[in-house]
Protein backbone atom coordinates (compact mmCIF):
# COMPACT_ATOMS: atom_id res chain seq x y z
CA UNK A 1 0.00 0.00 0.00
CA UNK A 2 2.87 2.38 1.22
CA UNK A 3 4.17 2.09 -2.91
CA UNK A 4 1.02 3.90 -4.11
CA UNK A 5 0.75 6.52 -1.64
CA UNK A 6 2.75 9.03 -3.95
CA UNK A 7 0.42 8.68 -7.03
CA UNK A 8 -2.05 10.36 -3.94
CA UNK A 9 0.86 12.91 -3.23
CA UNK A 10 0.47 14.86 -6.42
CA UNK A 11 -2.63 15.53 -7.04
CA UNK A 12 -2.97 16.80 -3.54
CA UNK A 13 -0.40 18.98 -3.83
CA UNK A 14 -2.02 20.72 -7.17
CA UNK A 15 -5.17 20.96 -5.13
CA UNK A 16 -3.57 23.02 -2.09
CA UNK A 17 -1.98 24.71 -4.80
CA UNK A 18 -5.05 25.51 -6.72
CA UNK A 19 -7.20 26.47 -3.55
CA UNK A 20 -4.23 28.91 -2.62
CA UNK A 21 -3.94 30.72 -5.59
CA UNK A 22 -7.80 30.85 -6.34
CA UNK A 23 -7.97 32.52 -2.92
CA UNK A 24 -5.57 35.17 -3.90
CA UNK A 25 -7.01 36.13 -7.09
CA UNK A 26 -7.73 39.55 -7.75
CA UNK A 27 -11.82 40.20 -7.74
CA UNK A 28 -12.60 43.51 -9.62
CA UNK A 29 -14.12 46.16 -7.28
CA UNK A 30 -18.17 45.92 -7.71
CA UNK A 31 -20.71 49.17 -6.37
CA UNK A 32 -24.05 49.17 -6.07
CA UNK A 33 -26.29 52.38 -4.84
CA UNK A 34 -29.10 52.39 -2.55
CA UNK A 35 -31.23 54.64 -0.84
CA UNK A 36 -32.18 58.22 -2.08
CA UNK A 37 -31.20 61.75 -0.40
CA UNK A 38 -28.08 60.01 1.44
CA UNK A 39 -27.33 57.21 -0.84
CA UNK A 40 -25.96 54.18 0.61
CA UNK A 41 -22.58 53.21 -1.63
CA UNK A 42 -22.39 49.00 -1.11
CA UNK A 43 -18.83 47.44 -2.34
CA UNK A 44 -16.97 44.38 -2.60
CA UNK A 45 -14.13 42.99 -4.13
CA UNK A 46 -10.56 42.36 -2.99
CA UNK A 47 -8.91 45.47 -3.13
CA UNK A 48 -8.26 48.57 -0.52
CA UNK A 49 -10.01 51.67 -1.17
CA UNK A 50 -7.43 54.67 -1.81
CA UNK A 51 -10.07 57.13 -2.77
CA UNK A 52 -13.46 57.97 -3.33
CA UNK A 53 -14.77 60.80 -5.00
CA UNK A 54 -18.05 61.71 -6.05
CA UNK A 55 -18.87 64.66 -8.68
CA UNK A 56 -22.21 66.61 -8.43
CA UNK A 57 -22.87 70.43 -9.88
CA UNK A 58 -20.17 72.80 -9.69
CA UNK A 59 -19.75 73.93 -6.15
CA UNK A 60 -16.78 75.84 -5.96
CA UNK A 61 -14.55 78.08 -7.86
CA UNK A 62 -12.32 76.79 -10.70
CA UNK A 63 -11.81 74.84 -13.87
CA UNK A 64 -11.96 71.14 -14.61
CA UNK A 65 -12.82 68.42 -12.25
CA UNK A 66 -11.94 70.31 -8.49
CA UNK A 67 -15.30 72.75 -9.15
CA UNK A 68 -17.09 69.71 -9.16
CA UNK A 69 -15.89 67.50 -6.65
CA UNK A 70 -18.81 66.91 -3.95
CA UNK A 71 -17.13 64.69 -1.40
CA UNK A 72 -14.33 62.74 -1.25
CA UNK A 73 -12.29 60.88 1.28
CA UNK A 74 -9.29 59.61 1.27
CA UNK A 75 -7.17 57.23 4.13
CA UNK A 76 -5.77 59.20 7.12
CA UNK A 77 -2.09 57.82 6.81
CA UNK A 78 -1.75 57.83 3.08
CA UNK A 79 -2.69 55.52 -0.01
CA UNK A 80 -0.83 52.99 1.03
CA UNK A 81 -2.77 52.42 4.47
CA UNK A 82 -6.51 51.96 2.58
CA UNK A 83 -8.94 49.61 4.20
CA UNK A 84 -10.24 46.66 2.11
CA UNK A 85 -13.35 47.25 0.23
CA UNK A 86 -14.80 44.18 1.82
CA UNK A 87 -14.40 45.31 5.16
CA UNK A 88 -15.87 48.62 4.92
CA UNK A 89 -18.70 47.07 3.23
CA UNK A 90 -21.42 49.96 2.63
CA UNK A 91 -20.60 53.76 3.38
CA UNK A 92 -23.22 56.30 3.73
CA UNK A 93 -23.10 59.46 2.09
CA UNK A 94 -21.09 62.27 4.01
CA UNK A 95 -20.14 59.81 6.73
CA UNK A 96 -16.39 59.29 7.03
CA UNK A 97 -15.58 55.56 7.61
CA UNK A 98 -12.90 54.81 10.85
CA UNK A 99 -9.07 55.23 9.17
CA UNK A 100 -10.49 58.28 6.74
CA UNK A 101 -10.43 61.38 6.10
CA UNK A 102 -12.65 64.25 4.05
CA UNK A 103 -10.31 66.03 1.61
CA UNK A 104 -13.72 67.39 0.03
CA UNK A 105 -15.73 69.40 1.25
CA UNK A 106 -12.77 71.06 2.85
CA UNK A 107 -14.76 71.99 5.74
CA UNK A 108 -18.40 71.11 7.01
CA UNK A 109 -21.01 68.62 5.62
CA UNK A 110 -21.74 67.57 2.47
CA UNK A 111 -23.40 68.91 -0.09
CA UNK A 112 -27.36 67.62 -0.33
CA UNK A 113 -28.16 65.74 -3.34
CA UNK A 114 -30.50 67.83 -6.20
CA UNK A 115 -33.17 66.17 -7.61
CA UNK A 116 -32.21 65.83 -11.55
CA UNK A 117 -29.13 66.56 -11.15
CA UNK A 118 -26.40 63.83 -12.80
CA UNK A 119 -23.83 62.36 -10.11
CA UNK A 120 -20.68 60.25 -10.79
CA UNK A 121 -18.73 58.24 -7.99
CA UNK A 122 -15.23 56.67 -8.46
CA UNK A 123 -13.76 54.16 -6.01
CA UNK A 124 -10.05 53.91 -6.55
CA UNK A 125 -8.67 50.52 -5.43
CA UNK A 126 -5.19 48.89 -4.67
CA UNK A 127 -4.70 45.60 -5.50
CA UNK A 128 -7.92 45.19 -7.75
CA UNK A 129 -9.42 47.00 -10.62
CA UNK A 130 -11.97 50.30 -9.36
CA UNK A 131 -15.08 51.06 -10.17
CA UNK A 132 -16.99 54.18 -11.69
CA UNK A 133 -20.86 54.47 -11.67
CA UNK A 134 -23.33 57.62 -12.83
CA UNK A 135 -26.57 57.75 -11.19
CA UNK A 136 -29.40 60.71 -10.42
CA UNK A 137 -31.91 61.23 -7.82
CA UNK A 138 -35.55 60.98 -9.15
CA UNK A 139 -38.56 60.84 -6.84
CA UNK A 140 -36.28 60.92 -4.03
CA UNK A 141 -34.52 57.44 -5.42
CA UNK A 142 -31.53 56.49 -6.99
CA UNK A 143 -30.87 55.78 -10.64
CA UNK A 144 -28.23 53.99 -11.76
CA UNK A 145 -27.48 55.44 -15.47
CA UNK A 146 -25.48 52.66 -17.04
């Protein structure tokens, strides 16, 4: 019996091997929006967020994309120090998850969301691919614009 036991050996090793690997892979960053006024921003995938920003209607002075930056947050102790997407699991709207900070607005809350109005929000991972989605607020719920 002992003679055959390395025909088992092999095979056993590719699945360990296999499982490891698979575990590791890289899963693409996925969003889904929820909710209306305050949406609720649901993520998974494998990678750290670095950044989120979300773009509204021009609210401040300035060219390009900074006059239309609405919120965004970015980690307290630099890119490199992101929580993973999978852990933070849903963040609300002008609430700052634990190990971030708001780089936009510079000060105070966030701006309220405008009925009609066309809204963009980027998460920016590490270690996977990021996501972008457009959506509006109609009838006080969100619309994903694909």
């Amino acid at each position: 019996m002992q003679r055959y036991s390395h025909c088992f050996k092999l095979p056993l090793v590719l699945l360990l091997l296999l499982c490891v690997t698979g575990a590791s892979c890289e899963r693409d960053t996925t969003l889904t929006i929820e909710g209306g006024n305050t949406p609720k921003f649901k993520m998974s995938g494998s990678g750290t967020l670095i950044l989120l920003r979300m773009h509204g209607p021009k609210v401040r002075e300035g060219q390009g994309e900074i006059a239309n930056i609405i919120w965004e947050i970015v980690p307290e102790e630099g890119s490199a120090n992101g929580r993973a997407v999978e852990e933070l699991g849903t963040i609300i709207y002008g609430q700052v998850p634990a190990g971030y900070v708001q780089k936009y607005p510079e000060q105070g809350e966030v701006p309220t969301l405008i009925e009609g109005q066309d809204y963009d929000i980027w998460l920016i991972t590490d270690n996977a691919n990021g996501v972008k989605r457009h959506f509006t607020l109609r009838d006080g719920k969100i619309l994903e614009k694909r």
